[in-house]
Protein backbone atom coordinates (compact mmCIF):
# COMPACT_ATOMS: atom_id res chain seq x y z
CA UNK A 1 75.15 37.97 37.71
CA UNK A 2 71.85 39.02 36.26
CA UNK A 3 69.87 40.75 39.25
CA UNK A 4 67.07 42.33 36.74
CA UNK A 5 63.63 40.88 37.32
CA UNK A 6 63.38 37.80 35.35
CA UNK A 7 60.96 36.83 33.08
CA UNK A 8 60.82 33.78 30.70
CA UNK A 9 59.74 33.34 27.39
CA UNK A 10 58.28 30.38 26.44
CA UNK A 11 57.63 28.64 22.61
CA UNK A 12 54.60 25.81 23.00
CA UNK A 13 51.44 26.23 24.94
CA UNK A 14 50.75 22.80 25.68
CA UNK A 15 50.78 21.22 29.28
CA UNK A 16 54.94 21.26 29.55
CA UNK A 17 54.66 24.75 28.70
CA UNK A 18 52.00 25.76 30.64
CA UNK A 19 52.68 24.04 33.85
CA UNK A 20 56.01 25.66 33.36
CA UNK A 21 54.26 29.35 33.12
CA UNK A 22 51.46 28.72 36.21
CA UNK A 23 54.50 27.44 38.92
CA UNK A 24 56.72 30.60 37.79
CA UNK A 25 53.47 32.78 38.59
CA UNK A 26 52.68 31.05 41.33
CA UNK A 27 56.07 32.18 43.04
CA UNK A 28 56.07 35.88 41.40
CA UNK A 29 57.80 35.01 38.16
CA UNK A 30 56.24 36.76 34.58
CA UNK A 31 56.33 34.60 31.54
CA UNK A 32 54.81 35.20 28.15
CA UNK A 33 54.01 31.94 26.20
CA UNK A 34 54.20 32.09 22.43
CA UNK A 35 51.72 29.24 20.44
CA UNK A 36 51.18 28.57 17.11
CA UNK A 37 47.50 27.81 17.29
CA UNK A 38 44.92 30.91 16.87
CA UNK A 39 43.11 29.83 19.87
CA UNK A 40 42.65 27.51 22.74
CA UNK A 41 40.03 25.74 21.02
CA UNK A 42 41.56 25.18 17.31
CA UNK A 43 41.78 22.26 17.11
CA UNK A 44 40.97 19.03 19.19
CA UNK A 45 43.43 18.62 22.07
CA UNK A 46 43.22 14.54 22.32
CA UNK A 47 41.62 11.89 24.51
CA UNK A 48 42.64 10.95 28.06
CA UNK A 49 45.54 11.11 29.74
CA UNK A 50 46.28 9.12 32.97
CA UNK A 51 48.16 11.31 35.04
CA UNK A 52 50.69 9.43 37.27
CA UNK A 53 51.59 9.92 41.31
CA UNK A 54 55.43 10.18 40.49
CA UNK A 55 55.53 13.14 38.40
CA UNK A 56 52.04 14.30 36.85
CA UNK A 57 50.55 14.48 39.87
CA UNK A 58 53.41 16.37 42.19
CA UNK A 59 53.97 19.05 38.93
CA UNK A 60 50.35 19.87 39.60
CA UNK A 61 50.71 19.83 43.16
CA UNK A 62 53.80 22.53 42.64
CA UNK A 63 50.98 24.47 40.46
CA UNK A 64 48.35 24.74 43.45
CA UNK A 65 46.16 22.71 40.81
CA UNK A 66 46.01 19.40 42.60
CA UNK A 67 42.50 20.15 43.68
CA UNK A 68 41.05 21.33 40.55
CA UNK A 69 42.54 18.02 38.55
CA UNK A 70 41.03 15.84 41.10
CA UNK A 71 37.67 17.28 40.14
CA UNK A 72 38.43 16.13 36.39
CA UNK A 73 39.54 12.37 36.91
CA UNK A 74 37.24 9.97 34.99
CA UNK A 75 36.33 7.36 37.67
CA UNK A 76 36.61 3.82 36.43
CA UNK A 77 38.75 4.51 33.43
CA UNK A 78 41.71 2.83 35.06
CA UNK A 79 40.28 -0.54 34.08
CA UNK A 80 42.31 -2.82 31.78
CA UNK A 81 41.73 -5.37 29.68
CA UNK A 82 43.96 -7.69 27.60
CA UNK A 83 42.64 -9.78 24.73
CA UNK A 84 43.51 -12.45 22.51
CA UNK A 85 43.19 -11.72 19.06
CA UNK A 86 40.25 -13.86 18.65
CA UNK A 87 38.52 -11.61 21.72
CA UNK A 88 39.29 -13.91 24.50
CA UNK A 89 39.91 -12.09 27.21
CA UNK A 90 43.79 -12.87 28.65
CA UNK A 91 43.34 -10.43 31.80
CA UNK A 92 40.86 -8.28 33.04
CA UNK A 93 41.69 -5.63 35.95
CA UNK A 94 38.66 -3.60 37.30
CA UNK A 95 39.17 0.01 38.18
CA UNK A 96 38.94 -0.43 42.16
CA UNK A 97 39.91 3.21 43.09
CA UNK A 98 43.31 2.33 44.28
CA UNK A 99 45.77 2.89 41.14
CA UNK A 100 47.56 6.03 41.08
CA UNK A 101 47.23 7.12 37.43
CA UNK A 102 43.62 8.23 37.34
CA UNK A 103 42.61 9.59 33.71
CA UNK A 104 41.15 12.84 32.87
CA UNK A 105 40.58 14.46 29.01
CA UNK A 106 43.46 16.12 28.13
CA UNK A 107 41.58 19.40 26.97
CA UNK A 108 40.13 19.85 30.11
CA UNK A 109 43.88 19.68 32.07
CA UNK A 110 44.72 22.35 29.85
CA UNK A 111 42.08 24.59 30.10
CA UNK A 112 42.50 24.52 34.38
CA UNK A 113 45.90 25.42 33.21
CA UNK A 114 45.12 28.48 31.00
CA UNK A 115 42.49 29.56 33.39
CA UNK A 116 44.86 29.35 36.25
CA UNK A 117 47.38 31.99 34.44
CA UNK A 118 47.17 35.75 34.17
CA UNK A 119 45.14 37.01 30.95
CA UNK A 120 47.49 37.82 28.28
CA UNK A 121 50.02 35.25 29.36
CA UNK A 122 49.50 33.27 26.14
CA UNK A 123 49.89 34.87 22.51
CA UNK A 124 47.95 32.88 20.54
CA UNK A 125 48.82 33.16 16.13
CA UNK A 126 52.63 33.60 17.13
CA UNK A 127 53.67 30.42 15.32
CA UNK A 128 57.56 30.67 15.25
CA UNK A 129 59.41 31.29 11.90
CA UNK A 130 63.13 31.59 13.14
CA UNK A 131 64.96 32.19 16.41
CA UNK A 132 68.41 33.82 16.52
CA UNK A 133 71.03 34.12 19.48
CA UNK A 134 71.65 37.76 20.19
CA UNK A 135 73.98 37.38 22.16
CA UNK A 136 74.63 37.56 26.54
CA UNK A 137 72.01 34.58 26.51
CA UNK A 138 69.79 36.68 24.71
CA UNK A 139 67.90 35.08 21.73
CA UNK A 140 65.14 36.83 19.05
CA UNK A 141 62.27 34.96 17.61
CA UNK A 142 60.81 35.82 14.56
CA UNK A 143 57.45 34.59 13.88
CA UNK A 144 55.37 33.60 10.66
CA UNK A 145 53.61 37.24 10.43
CA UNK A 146 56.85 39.35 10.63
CA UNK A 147 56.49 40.41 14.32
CA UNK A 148 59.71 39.78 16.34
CA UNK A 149 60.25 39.12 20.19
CA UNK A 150 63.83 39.18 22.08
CA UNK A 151 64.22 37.09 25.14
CA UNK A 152 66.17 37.05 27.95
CA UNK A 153 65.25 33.27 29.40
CA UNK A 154 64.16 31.21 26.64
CA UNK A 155 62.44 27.86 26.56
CA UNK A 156 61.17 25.49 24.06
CA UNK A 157 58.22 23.37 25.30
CA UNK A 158 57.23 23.26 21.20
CA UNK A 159 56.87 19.44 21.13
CA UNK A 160 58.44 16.73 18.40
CA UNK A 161 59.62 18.87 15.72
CA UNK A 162 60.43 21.81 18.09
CA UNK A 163 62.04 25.43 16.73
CA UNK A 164 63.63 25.95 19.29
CA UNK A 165 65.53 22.43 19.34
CA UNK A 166 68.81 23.62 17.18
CA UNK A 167 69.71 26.48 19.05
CA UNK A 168 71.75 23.41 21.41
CA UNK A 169 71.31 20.39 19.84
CA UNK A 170 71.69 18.95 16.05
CA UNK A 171 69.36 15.84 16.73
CA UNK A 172 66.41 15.38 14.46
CA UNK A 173 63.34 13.04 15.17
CA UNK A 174 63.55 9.27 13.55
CA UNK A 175 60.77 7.58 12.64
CA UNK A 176 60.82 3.99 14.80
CA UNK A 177 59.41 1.77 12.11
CA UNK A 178 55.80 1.87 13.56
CA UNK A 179 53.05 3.69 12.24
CA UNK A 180 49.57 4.15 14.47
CA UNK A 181 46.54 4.67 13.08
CA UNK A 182 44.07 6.69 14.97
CA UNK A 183 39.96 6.07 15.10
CA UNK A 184 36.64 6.84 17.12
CA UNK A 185 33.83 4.96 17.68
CA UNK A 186 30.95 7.14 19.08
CA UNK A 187 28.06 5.91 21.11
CA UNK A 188 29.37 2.68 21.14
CA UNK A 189 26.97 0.70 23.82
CA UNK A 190 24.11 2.04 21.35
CA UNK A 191 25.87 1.56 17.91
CA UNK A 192 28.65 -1.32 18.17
CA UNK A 193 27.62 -3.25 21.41
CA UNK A 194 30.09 -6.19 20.77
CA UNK A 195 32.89 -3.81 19.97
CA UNK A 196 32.20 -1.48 23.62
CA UNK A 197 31.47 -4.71 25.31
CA UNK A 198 35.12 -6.14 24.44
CA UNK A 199 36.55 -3.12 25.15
CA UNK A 200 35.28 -3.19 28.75
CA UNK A 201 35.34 0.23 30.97
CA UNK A 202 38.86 1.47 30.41
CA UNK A 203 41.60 0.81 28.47
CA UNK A 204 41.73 -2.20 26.04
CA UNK A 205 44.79 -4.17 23.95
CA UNK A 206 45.30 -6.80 21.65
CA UNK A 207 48.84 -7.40 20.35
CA UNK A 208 50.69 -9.75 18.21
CA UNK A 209 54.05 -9.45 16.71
CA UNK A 210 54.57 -6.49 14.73
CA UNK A 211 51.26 -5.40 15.40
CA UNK A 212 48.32 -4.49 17.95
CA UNK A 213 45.04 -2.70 18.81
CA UNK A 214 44.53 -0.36 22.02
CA UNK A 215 41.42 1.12 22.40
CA UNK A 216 40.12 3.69 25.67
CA UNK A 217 36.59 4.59 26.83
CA UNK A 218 36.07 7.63 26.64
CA UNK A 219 32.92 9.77 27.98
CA UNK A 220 29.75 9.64 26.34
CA UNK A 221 30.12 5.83 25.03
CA UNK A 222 33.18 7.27 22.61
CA UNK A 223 35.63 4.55 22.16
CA UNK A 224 39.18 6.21 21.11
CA UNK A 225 41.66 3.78 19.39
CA UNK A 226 45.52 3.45 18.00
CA UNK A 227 45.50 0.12 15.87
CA UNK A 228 49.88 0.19 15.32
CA UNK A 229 51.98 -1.85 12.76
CA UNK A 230 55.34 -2.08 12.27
CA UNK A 231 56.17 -1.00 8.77
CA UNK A 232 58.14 0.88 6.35
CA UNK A 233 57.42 4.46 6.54
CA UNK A 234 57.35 3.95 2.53
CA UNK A 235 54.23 1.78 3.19
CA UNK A 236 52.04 4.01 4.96
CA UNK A 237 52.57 6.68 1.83
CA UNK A 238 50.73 4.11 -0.38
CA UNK A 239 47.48 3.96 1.98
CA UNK A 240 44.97 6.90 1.80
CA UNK A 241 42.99 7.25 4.47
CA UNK A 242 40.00 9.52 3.35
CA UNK A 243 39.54 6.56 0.76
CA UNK A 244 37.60 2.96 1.76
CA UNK A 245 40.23 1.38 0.27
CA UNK A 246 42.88 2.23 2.36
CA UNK A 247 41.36 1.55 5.55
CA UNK A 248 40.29 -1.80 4.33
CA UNK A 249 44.24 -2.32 3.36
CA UNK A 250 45.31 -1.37 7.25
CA UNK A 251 42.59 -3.83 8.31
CA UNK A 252 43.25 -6.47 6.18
CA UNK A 253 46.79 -6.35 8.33
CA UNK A 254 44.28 -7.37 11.06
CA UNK A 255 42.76 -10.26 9.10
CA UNK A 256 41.11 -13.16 11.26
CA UNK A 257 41.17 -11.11 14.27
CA UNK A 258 37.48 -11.09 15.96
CA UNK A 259 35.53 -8.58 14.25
CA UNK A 260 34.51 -6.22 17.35
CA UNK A 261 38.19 -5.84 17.75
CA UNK A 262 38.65 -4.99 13.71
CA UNK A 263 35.88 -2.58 14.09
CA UNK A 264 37.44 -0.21 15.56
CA UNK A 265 39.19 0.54 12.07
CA UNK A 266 36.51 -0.54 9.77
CA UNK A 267 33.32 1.41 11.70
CA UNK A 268 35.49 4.24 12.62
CA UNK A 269 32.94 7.70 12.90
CA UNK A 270 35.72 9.78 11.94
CA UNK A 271 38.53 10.26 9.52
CA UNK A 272 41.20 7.59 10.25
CA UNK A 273 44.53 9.71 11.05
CA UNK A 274 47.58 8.41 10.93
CA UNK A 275 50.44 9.02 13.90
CA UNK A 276 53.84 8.30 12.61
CA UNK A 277 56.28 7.74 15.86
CA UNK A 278 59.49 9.31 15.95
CA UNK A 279 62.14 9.37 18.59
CA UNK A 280 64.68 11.57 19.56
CA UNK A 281 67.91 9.40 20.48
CA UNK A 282 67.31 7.91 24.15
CA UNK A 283 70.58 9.31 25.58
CA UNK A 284 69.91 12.88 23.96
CA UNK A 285 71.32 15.70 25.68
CA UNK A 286 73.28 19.34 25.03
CA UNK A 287 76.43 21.31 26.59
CA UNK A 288 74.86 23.97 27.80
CA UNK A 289 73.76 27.12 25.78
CA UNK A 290 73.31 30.31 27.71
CA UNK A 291 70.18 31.54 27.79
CA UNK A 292 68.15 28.87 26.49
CA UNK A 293 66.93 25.23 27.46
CA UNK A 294 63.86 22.64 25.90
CA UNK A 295 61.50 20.76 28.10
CA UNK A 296 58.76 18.29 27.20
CA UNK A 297 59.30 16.20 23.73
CA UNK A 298 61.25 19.25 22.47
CA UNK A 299 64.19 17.66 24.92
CA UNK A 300 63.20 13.80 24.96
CA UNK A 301 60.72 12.86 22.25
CA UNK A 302 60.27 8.93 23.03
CA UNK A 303 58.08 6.19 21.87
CA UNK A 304 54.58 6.42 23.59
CA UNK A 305 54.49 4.50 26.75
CA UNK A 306 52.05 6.71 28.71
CA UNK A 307 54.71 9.52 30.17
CA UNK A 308 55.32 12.16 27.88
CA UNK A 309 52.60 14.22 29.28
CA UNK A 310 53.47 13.70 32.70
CA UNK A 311 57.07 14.04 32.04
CA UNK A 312 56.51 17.84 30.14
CA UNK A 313 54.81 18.85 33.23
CA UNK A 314 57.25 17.11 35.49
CA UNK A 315 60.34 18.91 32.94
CA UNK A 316 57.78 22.68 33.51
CA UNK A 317 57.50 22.15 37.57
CA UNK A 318 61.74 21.37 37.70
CA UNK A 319 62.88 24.18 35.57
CA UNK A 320 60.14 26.43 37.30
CA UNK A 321 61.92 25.14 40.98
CA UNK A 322 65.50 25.59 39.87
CA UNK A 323 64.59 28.71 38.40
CA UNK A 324 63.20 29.90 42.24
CA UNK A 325 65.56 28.59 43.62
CA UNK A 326 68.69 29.90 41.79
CA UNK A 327 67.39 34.26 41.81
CA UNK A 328 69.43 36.38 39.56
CA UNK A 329 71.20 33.04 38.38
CA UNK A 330 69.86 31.83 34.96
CA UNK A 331 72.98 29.66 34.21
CA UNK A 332 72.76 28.12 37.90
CA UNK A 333 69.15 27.44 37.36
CA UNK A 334 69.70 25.88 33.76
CA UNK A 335 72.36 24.10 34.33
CA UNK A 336 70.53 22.41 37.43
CA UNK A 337 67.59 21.85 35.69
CA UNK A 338 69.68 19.99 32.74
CA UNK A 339 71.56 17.79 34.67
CA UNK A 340 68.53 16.01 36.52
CA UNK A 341 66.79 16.33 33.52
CA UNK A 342 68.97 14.43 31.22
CA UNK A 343 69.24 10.76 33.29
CA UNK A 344 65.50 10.98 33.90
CA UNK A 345 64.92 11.07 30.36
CA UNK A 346 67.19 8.47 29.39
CA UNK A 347 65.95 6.21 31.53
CA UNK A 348 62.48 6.76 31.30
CA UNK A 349 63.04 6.78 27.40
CA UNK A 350 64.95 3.44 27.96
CA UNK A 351 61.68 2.19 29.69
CA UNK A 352 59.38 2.70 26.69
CA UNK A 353 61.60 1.62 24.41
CA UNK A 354 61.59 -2.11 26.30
CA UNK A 355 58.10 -1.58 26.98
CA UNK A 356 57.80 -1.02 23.02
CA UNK A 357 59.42 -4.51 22.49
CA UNK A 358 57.62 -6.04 25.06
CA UNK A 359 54.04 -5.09 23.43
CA UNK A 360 55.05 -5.59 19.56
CA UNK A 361 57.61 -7.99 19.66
CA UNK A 362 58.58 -11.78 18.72
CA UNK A 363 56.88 -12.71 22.45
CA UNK A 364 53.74 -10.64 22.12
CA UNK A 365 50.87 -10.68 23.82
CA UNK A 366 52.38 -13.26 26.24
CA UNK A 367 55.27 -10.61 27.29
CA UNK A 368 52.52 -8.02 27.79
CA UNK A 369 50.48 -10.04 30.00
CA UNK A 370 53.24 -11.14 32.18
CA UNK A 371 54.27 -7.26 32.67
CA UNK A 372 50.68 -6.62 33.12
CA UNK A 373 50.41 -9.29 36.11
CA UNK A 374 53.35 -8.50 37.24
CA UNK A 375 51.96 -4.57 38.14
CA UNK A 376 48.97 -5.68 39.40
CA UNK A 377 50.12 -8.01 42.00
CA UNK A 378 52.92 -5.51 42.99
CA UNK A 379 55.64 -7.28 41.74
C-alpha cells in the first residue's frame, strides 16, 4: 500500500475535471490539471446549462460552491415551450421558481471553479500528444511541445475523443446518425420579434420525425439554437456552412415550417457550426487498470439529453469521495469509484437514448409532449 502523499493528475480542464480538482483541495488533496487550451478564455465555453438537484447540484455542494452557483442561476430560464411546426404552441410551462434544474452560462460555472482552486493548479498549452504506462500504476504524458509529465494517479476528464481513453478501453466514439446544427440570434426582441416571441422565456422545441428545432434564451435577448436531422454523416460533408447556400440546403429540410421557427437557421448572427453526435457504447466499461481511470464523456459519451455536464461533475465529486475515503489506497478508491460509476452511466445513457427516440422518432412531437406533461404534473 501506497502511504506517500497523493496527488492526482488530471487531462481536461472542463467542469468534470475541475470539480474533480476543487473537492480533492477542499479535503487537502494536490492535483495539477493539464488542458489543451492556452487560456481560460480561448475560446467560447457554450450557452446554459441547467444544473440538476440529483447530481449537479450535490457535486457542487461537495465543492463548498453551492452558494456561489446559486448567485449565477438565470431566473425564468426554466420555462418551456413546445410547438407545432406551424408555431402553434402544443404546451407552454412558465418558469414558477419551483423546478430543480435552474440554468446558469456555462462559462461562468467554470470560472467559480477555476477561481475556487489554488493558482497554478491548471497548466494551460499542455495539449496531450501521447501517454505511456510506466509501470506500478505509474503513467507519462507527453505533450504537443515536447515537455513530459509522470503521474502517479491519473485521470482523463478530456471529453469525446479523450487521450487518455485507450490506456483501459478500445472503444471509439460512433456517430448516431444525427447531425445538429448550431446558431445565434442576437437581440432578438429588437431584431426578430416573431422569432423571440415564439421562443418564449426559456427553452423552446419543435420536432417532427427525423428532425427538430430547440432553441434557449439566453441573456441579453441572445437566442441560442440546435436545429438536428437525422442523416448520413456523408450528407453533412456536402453542405458548407460559411456559404448561403448551404444553410439554405439545411433549411430547406425545414420547408413549410413557420418562418420565426426557420429563422433561427436562416437569420443566424453567427457562423452556423455544425455538432456531429457520437456515442460511446451505452454499456461501456473497463477491467480495471492500475493507476488510471476516465470521468465525464471520456468514460460515457452519450447522446445529449441534458446530463453530461452534471454527470462529469457528479463522475469529479465520486472519484474525489472514494479517493478520501480510501487514504494510501488508489486501487480501493478506483475500483470503488468504477463500479458505481459504470450502472449509473448505463442507465442514464439508456435514458437519453429513449429520450432520443422519443423527440426524433416515428411518434414525434406527440411522444415529446406526452413526456413533457407527464413531468410537469409529477407523473
Amino acid at each position: 500500500m501506497n502511504t506517500s502523499p497523493l496527488h492526482v493528475t488530471i487531462v481536461g480542464a472542463g467542469l468534470g475535471g475541475l470539480t474533480l480538482a476543487r473537492i480533492l483541495h477542499v479535503n487537502g488533496v494536490s492535483a495539477t490539471v493539464y488542458e489543451a487550451e492556452a487560456s481560460p478564455t480561448a475560446r467560447s465555453q457554450g450557452g446554459l446549462l441547467d444544473i440538476h438537484e440529483n447530481n449537479g447540484q450535490p457535486a457542487l455542494a461537495a465543492a463548498g460552491l453551492l452558494d456561489a452557483f446559486r448567485s449565477l442561476v438565470l431566473h425564468g430560464h426554466q420555462a418551456t415551450r413546445g410547438l407545432a411546426t406551424d408555431g402553434t404552441v402544443l404546451i407552454d410551462h412558465p418558469d414558477d421558481g419551483t423546478g430543480g434544474r435552474p440554468e446558469v452560462h456555462r462559462g461562468e460555472l467554470r470560472r467559480i471553479l477555476l477561481e475556487s482552486l489554488p493558482e497554478g493548479t491548471v497548466r494551460w498549452g499542455h495539449k496531450v500528444a501521447a501517454v505511456r504506462p510506466l509501470g506500478g500504476g505509474r503513467h507519462e504524458i507527453t505533450f504537443a511541445d515536447g515537455t513530459a509529465a509522470a503521474t502517479d494517479l491519473l485521470v482523463g476528464a478530456d471529453g469525446a475523443w479523450s487521450r487518455v481513453r485507450p490506456l483501459v478501453s478500445d472503444a471509439v466514439p460512433a456517430y448516431t446518425g444525427t447531425t445538429y446544427v448550431e446558431t445565434y440570434l442576437h437581440d432578438a426582441d429588437n431584431r426578430h420579434p416573431a422569432t423571440a416571441k415564439a421562443v418564449g422565456g426559456g427553452s423552446m422545441f419543435a420536432l417532427a420525425p427525423g428532425k427538430g428545432i430547440a432553441a434557449h434564451r439566453e441573456t441579453h435577448g441572445t437566442l441560442h439554437t440546435y436545429a438536428a436531422l437525422t442523416r448520413p454523416r456523408a450528407w453533412f460533408d456536402g453542405v458548407d456552412l460559411a456559404d448561403p447556400a448551404g444553410v439554405a440546403r439545411v433549411a430547406a429540410e425545414f420547408a413549410g415550417w413557420a418562418p420565426e421557427l426557420t429563422a433561427l437557421i436562416t437569420d443566424t448572427d453567427t457562423a452556423p457550426v455544425l455538432r456531429p453526435l457520437h456515442t460511446l457504447p451505452a454499456e461501456h466499461r473497463w477491467e480495471r487498470v492500475p493507476g488510471v481511470t476516465l470521468i465525464g464523456d471520456a468514460a460515457h459519451l452519450m447522446i445529449p439529453s441534458g446530463e453530461g455536464a452534471n454527470l462529469a461533475m457528479y463522475d469529479g465529486a465520486e472519484l474525489a469521495g472514494a479517493l478520501v475515503e480510501h487514504p494510501g489506497d488508489i486501487e480501493s478508491a478506483l475500483a470503488a469509484y468504477e463500479r458505481e460509476m459504470f450502472p449509473r452511466s448505463a442507465a442514464e445513457a439508456a435514458d437519453a437514448e429513449r429520450l432520443h427516440t422519443i423527440m426524433y422518432g416515428p411518434d414525434s412531437p406527440h411522444s415529446m409532449i406526452t413526456l413533457l406533461a407527464g413531468h410537469l404534473r409529477g407523473a
